[in-house]
C-alpha atoms as a PDB file:
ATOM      1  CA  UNK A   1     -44.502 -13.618  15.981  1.00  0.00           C
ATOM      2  CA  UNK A   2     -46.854 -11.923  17.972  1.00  0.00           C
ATOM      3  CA  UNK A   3     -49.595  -9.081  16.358  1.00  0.00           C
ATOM      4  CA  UNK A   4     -51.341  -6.039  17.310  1.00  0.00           C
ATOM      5  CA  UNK A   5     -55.313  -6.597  15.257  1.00  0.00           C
ATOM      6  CA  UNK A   6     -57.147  -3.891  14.295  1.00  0.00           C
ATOM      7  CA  UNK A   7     -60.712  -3.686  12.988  1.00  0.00           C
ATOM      8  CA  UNK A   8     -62.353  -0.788  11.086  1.00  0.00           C
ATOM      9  CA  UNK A   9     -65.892  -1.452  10.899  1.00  0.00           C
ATOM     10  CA  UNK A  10     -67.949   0.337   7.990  1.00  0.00           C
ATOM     11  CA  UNK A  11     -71.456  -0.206   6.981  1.00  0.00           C
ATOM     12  CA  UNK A  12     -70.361  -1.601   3.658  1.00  0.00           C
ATOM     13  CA  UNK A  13     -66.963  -3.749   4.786  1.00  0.00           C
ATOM     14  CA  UNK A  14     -64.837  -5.235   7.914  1.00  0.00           C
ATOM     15  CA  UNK A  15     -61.456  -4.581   7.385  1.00  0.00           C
ATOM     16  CA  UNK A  16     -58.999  -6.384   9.983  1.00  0.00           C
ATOM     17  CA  UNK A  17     -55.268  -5.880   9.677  1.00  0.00           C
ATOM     18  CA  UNK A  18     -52.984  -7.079  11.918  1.00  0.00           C
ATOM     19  CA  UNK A  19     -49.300  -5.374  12.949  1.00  0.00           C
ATOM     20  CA  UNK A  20     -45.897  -6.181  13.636  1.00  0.00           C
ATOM     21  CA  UNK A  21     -44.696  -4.733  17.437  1.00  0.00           C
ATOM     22  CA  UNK A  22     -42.348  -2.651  15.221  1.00  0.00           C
ATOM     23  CA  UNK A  23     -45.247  -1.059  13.700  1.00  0.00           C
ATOM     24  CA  UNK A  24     -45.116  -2.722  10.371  1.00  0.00           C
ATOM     25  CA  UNK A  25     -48.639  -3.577   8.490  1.00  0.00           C
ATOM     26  CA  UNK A  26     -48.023  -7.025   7.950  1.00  0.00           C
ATOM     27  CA  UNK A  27     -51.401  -8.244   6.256  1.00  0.00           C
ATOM     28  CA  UNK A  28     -55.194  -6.877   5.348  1.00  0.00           C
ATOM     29  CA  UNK A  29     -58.229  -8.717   4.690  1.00  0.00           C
ATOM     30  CA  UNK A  30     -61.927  -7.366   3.850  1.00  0.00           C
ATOM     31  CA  UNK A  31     -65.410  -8.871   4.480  1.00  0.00           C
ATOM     32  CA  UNK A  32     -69.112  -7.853   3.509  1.00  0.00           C
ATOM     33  CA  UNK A  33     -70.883  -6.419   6.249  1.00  0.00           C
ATOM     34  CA  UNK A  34     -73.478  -8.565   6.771  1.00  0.00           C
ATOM     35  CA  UNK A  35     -76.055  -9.424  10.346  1.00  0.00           C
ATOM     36  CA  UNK A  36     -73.792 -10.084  13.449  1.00  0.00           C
ATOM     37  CA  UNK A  37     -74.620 -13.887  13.133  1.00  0.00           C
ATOM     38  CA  UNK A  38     -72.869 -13.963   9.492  1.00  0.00           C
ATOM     39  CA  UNK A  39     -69.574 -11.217   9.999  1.00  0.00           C
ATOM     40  CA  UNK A  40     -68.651 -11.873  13.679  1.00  0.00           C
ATOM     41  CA  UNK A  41     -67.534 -15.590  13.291  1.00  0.00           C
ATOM     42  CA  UNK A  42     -65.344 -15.170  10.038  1.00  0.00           C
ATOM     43  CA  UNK A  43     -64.012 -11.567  12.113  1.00  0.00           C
ATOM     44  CA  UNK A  44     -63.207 -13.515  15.368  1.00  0.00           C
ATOM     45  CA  UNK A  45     -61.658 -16.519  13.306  1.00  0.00           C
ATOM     46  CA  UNK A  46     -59.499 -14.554  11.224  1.00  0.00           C
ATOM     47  CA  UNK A  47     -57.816 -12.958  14.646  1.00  0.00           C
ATOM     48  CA  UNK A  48     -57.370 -16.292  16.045  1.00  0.00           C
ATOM     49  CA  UNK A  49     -55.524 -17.353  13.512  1.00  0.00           C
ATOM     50  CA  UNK A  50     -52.729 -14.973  14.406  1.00  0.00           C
ATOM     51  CA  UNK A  51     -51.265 -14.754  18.012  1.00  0.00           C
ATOM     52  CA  UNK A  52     -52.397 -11.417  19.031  1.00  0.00           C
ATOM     53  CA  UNK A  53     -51.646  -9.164  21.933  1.00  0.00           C
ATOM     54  CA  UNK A  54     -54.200  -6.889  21.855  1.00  0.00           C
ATOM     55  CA  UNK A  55     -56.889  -5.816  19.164  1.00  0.00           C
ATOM     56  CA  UNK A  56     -58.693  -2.244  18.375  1.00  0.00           C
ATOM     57  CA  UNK A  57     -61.751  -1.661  16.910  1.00  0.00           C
ATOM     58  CA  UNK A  58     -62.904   1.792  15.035  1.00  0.00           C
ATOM     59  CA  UNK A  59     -66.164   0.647  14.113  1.00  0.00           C
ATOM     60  CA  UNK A  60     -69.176   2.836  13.071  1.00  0.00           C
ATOM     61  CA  UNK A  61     -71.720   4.560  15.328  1.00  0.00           C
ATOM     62  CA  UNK A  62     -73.353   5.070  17.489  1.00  0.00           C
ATOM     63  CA  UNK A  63     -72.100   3.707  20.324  1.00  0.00           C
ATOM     64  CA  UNK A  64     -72.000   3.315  23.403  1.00  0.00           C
ATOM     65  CA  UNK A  65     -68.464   4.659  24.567  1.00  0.00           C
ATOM     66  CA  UNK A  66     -69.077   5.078  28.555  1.00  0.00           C
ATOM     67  CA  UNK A  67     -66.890   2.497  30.459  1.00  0.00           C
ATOM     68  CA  UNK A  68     -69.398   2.755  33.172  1.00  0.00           C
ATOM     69  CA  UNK A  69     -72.516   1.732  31.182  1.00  0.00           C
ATOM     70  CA  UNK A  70     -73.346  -1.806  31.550  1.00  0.00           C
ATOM     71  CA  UNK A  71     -73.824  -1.253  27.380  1.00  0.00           C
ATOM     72  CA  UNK A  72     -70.228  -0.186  26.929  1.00  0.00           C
ATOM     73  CA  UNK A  73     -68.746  -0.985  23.385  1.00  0.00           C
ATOM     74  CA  UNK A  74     -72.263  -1.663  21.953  1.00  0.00           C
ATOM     75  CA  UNK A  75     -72.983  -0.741  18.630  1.00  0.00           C
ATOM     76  CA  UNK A  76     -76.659   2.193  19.695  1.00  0.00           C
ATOM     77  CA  UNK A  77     -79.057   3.412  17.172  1.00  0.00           C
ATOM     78  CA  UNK A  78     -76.907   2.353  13.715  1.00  0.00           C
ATOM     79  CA  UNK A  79     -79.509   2.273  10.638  1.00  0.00           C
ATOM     80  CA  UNK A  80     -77.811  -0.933   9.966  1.00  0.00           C
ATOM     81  CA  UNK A  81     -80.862  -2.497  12.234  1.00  0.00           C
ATOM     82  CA  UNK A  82     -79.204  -6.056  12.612  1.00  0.00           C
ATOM     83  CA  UNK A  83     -76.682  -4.290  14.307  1.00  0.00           C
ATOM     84  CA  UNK A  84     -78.153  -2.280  16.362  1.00  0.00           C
ATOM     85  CA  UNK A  85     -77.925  -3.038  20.429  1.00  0.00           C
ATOM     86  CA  UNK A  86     -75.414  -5.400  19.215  1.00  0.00           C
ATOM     87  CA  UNK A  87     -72.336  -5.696  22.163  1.00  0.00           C
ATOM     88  CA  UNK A  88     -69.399  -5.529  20.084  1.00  0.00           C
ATOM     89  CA  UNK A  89     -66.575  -5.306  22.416  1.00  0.00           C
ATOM     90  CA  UNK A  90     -68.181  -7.562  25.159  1.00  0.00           C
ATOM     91  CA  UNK A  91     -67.888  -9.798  22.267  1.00  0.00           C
ATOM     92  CA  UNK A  92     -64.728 -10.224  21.294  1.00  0.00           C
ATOM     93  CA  UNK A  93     -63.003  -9.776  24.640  1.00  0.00           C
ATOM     94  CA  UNK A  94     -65.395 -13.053  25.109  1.00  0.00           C
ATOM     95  CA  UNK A  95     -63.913 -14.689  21.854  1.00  0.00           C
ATOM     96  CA  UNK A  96     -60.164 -13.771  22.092  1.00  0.00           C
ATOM     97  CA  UNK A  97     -59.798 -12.952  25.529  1.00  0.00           C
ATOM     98  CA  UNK A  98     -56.939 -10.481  25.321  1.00  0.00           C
ATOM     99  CA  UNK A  99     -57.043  -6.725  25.988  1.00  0.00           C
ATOM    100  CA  UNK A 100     -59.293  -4.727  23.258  1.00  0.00           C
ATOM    101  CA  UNK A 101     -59.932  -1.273  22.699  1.00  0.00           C
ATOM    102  CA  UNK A 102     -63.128   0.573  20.832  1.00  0.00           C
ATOM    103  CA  UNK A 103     -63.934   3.980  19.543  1.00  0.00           C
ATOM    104  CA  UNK A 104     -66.013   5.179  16.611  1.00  0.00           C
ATOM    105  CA  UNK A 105     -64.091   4.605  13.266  1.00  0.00           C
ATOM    106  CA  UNK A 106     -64.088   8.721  12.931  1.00  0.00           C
ATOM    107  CA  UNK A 107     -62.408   8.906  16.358  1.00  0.00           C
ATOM    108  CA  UNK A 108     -59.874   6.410  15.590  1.00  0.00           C
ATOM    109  CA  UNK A 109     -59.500   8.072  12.178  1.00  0.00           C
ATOM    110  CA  UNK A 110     -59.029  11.464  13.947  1.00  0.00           C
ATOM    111  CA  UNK A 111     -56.453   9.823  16.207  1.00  0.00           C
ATOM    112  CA  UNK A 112     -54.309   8.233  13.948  1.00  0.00           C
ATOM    113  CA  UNK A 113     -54.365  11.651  11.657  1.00  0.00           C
ATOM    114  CA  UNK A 114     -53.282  13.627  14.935  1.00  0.00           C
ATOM    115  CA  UNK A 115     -50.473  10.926  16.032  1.00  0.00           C
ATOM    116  CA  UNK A 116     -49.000  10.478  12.621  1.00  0.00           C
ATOM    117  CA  UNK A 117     -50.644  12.009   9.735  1.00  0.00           C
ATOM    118  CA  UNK A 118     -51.932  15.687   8.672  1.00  0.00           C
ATOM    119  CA  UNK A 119     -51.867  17.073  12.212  1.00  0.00           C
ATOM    120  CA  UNK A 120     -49.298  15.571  13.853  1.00  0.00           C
ATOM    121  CA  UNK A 121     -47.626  17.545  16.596  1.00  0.00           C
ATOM    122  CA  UNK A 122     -50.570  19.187  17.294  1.00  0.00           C
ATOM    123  CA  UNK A 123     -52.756  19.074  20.437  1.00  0.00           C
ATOM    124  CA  UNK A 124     -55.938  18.889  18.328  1.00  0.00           C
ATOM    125  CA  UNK A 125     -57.710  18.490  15.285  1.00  0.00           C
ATOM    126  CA  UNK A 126     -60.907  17.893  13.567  1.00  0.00           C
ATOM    127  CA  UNK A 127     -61.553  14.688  10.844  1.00  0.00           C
ATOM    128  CA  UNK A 128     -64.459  14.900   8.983  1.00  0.00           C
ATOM    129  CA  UNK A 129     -65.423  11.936   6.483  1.00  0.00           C
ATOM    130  CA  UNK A 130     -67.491  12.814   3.672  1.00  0.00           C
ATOM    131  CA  UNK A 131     -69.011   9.828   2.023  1.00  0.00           C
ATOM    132  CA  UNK A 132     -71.613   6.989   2.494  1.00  0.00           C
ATOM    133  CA  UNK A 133     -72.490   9.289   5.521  1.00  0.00           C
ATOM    134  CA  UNK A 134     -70.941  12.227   7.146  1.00  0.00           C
ATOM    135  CA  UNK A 135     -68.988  11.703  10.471  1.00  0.00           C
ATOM    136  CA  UNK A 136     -66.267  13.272  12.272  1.00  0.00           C
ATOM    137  CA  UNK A 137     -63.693  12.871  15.434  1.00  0.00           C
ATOM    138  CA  UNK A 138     -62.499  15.215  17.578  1.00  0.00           C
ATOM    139  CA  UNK A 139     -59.027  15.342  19.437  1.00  0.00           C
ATOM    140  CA  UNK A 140     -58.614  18.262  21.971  1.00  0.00           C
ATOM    141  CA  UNK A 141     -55.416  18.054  24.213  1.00  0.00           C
ATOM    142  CA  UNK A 142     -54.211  14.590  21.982  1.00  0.00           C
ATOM    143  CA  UNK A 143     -57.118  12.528  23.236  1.00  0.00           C
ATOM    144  CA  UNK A 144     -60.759  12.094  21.346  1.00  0.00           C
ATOM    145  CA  UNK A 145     -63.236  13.537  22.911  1.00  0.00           C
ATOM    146  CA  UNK A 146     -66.209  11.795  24.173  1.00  0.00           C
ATOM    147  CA  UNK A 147     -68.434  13.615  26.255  1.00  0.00           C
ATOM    148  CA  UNK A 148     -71.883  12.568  27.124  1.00  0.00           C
ATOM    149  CA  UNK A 149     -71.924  10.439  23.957  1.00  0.00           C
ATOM    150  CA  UNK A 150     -69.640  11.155  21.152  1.00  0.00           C
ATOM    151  CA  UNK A 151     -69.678  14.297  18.727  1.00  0.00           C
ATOM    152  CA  UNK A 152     -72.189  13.616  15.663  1.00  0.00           C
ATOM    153  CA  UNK A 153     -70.362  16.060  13.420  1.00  0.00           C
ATOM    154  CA  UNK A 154     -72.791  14.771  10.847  1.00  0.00           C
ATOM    155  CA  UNK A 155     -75.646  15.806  12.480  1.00  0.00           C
ATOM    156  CA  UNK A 156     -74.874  19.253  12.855  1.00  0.00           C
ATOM    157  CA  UNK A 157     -77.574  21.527  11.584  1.00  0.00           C
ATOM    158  CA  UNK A 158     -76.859  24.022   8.429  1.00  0.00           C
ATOM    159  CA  UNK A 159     -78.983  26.899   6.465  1.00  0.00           C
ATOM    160  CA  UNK A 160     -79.900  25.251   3.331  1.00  0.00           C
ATOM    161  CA  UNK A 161     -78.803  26.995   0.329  1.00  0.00           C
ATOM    162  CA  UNK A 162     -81.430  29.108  -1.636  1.00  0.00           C
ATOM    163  CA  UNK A 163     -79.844  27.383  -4.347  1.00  0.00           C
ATOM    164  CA  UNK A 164     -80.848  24.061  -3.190  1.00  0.00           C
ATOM    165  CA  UNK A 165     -83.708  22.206  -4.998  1.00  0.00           C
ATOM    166  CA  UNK A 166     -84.055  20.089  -2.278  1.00  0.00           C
ATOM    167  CA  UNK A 167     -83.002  22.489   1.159  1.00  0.00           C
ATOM    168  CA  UNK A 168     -84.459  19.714   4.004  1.00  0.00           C
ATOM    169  CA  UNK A 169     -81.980  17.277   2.710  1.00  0.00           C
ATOM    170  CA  UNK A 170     -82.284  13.332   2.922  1.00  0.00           C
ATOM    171  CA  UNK A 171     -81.829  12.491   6.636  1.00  0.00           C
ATOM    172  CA  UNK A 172     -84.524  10.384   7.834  1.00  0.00           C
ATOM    173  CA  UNK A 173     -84.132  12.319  11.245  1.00  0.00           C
ATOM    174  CA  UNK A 174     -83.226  15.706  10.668  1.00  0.00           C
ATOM    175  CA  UNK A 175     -84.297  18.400   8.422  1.00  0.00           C
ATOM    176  CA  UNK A 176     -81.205  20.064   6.668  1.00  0.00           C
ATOM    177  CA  UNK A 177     -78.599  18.447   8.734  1.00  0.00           C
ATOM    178  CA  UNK A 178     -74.667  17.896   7.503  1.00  0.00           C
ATOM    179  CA  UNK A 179     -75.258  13.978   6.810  1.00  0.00           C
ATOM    180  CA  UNK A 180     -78.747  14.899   4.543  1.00  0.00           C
ATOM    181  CA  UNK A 181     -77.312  17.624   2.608  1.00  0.00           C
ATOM    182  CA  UNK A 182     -73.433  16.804   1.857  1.00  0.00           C
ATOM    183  CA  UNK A 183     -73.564  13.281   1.667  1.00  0.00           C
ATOM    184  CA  UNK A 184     -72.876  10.978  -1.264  1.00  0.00           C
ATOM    185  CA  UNK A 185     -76.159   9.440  -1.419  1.00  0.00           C
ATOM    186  CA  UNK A 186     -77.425  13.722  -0.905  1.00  0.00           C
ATOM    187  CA  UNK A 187     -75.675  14.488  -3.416  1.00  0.00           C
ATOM    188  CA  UNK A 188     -77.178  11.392  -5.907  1.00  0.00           C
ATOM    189  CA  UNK A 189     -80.355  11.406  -4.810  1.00  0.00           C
ATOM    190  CA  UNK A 190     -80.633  15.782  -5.330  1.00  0.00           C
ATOM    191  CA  UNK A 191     -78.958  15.297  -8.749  1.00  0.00           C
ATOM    192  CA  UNK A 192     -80.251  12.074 -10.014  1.00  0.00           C
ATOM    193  CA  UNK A 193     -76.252  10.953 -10.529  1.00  0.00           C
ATOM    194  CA  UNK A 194     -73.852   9.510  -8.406  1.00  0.00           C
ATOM    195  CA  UNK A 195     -71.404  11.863  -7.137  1.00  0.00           C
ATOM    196  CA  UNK A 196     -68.223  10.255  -8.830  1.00  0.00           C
ATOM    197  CA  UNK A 197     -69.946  10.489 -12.364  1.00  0.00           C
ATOM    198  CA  UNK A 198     -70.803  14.228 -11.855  1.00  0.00           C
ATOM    199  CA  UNK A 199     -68.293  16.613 -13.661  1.00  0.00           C
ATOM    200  CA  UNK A 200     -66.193  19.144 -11.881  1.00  0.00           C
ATOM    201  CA  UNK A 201     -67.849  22.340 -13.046  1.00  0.00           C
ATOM    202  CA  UNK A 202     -71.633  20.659 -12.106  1.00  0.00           C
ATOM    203  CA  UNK A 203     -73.272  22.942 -10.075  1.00  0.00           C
ATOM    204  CA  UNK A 204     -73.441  19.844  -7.111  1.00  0.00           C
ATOM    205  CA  UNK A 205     -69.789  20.804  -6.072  1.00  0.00           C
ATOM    206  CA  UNK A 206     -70.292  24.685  -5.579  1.00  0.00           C
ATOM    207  CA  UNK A 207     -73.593  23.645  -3.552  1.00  0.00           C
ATOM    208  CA  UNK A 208     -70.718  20.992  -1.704  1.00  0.00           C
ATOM    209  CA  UNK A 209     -68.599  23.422  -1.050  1.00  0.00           C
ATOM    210  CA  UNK A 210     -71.083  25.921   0.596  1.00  0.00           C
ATOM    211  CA  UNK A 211     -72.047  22.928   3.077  1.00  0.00           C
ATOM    212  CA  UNK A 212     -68.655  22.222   3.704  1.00  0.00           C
ATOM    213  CA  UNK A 213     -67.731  25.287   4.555  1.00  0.00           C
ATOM    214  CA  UNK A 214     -70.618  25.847   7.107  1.00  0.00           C
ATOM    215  CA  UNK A 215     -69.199  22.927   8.683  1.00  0.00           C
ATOM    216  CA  UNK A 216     -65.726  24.417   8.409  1.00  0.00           C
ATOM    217  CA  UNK A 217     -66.845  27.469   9.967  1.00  0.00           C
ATOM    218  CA  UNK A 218     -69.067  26.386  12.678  1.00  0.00           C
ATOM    219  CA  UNK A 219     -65.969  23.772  14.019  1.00  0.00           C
ATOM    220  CA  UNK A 220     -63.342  26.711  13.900  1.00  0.00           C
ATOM    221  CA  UNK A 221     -65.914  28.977  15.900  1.00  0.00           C
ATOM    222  CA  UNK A 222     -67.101  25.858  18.368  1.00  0.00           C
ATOM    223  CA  UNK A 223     -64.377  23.913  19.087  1.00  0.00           C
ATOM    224  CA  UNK A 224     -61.114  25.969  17.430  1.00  0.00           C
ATOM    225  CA  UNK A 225     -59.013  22.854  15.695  1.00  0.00           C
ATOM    226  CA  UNK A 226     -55.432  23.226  14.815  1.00  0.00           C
ATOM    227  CA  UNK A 227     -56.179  21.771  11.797  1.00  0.00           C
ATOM    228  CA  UNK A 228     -59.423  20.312  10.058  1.00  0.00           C
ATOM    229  CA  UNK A 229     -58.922  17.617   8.195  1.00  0.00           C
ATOM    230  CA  UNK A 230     -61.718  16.252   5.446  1.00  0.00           C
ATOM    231  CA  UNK A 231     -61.241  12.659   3.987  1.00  0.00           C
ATOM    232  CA  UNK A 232     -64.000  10.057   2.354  1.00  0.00           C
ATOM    233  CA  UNK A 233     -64.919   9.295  -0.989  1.00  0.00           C
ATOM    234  CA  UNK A 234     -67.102  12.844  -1.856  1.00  0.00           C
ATOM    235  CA  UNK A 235     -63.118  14.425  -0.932  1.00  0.00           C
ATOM    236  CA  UNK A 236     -61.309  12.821  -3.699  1.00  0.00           C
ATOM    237  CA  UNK A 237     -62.921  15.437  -5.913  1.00  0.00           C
ATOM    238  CA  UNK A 238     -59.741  17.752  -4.956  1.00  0.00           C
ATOM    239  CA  UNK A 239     -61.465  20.944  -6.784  1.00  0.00           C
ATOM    240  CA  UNK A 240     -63.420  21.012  -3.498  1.00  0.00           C
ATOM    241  CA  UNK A 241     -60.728  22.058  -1.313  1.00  0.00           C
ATOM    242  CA  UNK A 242     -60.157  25.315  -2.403  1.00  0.00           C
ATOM    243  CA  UNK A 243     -63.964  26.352  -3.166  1.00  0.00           C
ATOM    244  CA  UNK A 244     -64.445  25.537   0.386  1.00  0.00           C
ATOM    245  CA  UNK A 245     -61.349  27.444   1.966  1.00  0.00           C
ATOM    246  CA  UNK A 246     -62.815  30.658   0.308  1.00  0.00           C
ATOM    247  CA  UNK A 247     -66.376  29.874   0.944  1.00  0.00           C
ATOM    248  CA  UNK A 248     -65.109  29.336   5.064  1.00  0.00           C
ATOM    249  CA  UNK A 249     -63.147  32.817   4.650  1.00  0.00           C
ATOM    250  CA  UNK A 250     -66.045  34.439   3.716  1.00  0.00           C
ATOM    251  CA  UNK A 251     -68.109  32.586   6.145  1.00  0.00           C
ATOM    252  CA  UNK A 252     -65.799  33.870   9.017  1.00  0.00           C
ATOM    253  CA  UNK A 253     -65.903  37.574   7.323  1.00  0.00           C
ATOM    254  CA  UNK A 254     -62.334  38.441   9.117  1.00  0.00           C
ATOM    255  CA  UNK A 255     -63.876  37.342  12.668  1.00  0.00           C
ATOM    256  CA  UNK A 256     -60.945  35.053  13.395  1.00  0.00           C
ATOM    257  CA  UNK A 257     -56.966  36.348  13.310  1.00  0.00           C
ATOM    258  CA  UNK A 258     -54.685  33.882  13.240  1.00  0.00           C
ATOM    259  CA  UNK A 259     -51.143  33.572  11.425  1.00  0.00           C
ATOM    260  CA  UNK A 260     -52.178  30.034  10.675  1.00  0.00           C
ATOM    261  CA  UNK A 261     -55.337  31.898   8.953  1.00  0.00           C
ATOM    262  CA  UNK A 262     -53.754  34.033   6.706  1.00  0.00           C
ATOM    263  CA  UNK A 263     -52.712  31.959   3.806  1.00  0.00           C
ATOM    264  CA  UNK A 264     -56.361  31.001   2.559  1.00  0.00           C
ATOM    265  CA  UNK A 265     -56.461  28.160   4.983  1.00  0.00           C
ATOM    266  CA  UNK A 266     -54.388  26.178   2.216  1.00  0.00           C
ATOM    267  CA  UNK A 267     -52.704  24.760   5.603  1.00  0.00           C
ATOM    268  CA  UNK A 268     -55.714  24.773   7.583  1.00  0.00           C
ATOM    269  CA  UNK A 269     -58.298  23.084   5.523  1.00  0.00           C
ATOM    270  CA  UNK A 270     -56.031  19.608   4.315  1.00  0.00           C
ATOM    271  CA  UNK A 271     -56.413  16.236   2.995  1.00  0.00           C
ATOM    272  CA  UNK A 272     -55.692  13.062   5.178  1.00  0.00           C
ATOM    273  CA  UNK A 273     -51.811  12.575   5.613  1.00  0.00           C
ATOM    274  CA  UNK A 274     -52.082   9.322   5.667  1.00  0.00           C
ATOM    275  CA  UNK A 275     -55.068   9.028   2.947  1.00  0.00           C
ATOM    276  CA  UNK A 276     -57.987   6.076   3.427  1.00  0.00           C
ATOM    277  CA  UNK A 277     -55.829   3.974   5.654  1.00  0.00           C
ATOM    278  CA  UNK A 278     -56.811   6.895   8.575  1.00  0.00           C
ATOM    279  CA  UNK A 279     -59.069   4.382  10.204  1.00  0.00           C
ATOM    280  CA  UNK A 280     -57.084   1.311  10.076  1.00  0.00           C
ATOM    281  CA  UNK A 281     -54.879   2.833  11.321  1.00  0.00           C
ATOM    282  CA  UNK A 282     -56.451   4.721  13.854  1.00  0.00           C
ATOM    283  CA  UNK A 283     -57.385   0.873  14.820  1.00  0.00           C
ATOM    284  CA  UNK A 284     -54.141  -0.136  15.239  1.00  0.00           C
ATOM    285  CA  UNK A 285     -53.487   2.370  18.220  1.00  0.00           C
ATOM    286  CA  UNK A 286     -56.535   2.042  20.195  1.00  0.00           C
ATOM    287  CA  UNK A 287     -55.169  -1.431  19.984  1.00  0.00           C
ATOM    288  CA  UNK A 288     -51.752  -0.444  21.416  1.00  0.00           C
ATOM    289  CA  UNK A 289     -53.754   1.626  24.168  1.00  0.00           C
ATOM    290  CA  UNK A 290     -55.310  -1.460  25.007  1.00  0.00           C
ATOM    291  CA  UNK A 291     -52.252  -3.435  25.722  1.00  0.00           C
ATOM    292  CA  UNK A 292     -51.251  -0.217  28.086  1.00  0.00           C
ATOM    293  CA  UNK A 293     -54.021  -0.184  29.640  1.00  0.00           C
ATOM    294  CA  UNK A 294     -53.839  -3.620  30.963  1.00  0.00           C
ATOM    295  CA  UNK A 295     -49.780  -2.987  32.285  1.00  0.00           C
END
């Protein structure tokens, strides 16, 4: 039987999956993200062992997603230094030699969410992750968008809250950017707790929730999503959802009219459809692209 691999590439784990041509997840594995030297051999030998037609990687950023640089599908200025400059997709084309596909794990995420999960039928959309770090895709007319880079959704600048006790955040490039304020590590370093052990009336979700809804906000008024769509671990606290559709109401202070607007964004401002396996997923169709591609 022949196999469509996918690869979603985190800063914690490799996950590679490979699929049936009907579309069927047939199997998963996970690996510790290690240096290049250590992960790329066990990666590359666990898609040999299955007869693949193409593979599609959603791996984290930056990277270098212009087909004409001679960089293209190399891993850019990651924090994960091992990685950085590292030629990911040169790489396994090398290894496997068979058609493969990259895109930042957000993008893929973003993709997979548009073709099949929270906003499918729709032309665009926006996925946001909110955990380890802050990162989001961006589909506009069903493709992701790209641009001169890639969007860096987590980057995005915000006015710290005056109830903040630490308003310039914890990015070691920006001052009070998405990533350093509304990020799980944010939120345990501001607090002193991780995130999942805070309760649900602590005063770190309202501050959340402001954040979140800047973001919200800013995306509706900058790029105008069908839907937004906000997954990763800091989202399974489901009290946030709400807080932040009435914090991005008041944000937008009646600016925007829209049917799709007038029921408190319940429909607007979602959950994943197709939960964490977004970016596996999301894999498994830049994959599918790739064996297009090549036809």
């Amino acid at each position: 039987m022949r196999y469509y691999g996918a690869l979603e590439g985190g800063g914690t784990k490799m996950v590679m999956a490979v699929w049936t041509e009907d579309g069927r997840m047939a199997e998963r594995v996970s690996i510790p993200t290690r240096t290049p030297a250590e992960t790329m051999p066990e990666m590359i030998a666990y898609f040999k062992e299955h007869d693949l037609i193409s593979l599609g990687i959603a791996n984290f950023g930056p990277l270098d997603l212009d087909p004409a640089s001679p960089a293209y599908g190399s891993v850019t200025m990651t924090p994960k230094l091992a990685w950085r400059g590292y030629p990911m997709l040169a790489e396994f084309r090398k290894a496997l030699d068979i058609p493969v596909n990259i895109d930042t794990d957000v993008n893929a995420a973003a993709l997979a969410e548009a073709r099949l999960g929270a906003a499918r039928g729709l032309e665009s959309c926006l996925y946001v992750t909110v955990g380890t770090g802050v990162g989001g895709g961006l589909i506009i007319h069903g493709k992701p968008v790209h641009g001169l880079i890639h969007p860096e959704i987590g980057h995005i600048l915000l006015m710290p809250s005056p109830e903040d006790p630490t308003p310039d955040g914890f990015c070691p490039y920006h001052k009070h950017c998405l990533e350093g304020l509304a990020s799980g590590p944010a939120i345990e370093k501001r607090w002193g707790v991780s995130a999942k052990e805070l309760p649900p009336d602590h005063p770190a979700w309202e501050l959340e929730s402001e954040y979140l809804a800047q973001l919200c906000a800013t995306a509706m008024l900058s790029f105008s999503p069908q839907k937004i769509i906000l997954g990763g671990g800091v989202m399974q606290q489901k009290a946030l959802f709400p807080r932040i559709r009435e914090k991005t109401l008041d944000l937008l202070n009646g600016y925007l009219s829209h049917p799709q607007l007038d029921s408190g964004l319940t429909d607007y401002i979602v959950e994943p459809g197709l939960g964490v396996e977004s970016g596996i997923t999301g894999a498994w169709l830049l994959g599918k692209e790739a064996e297009k591609a090549k036809e």
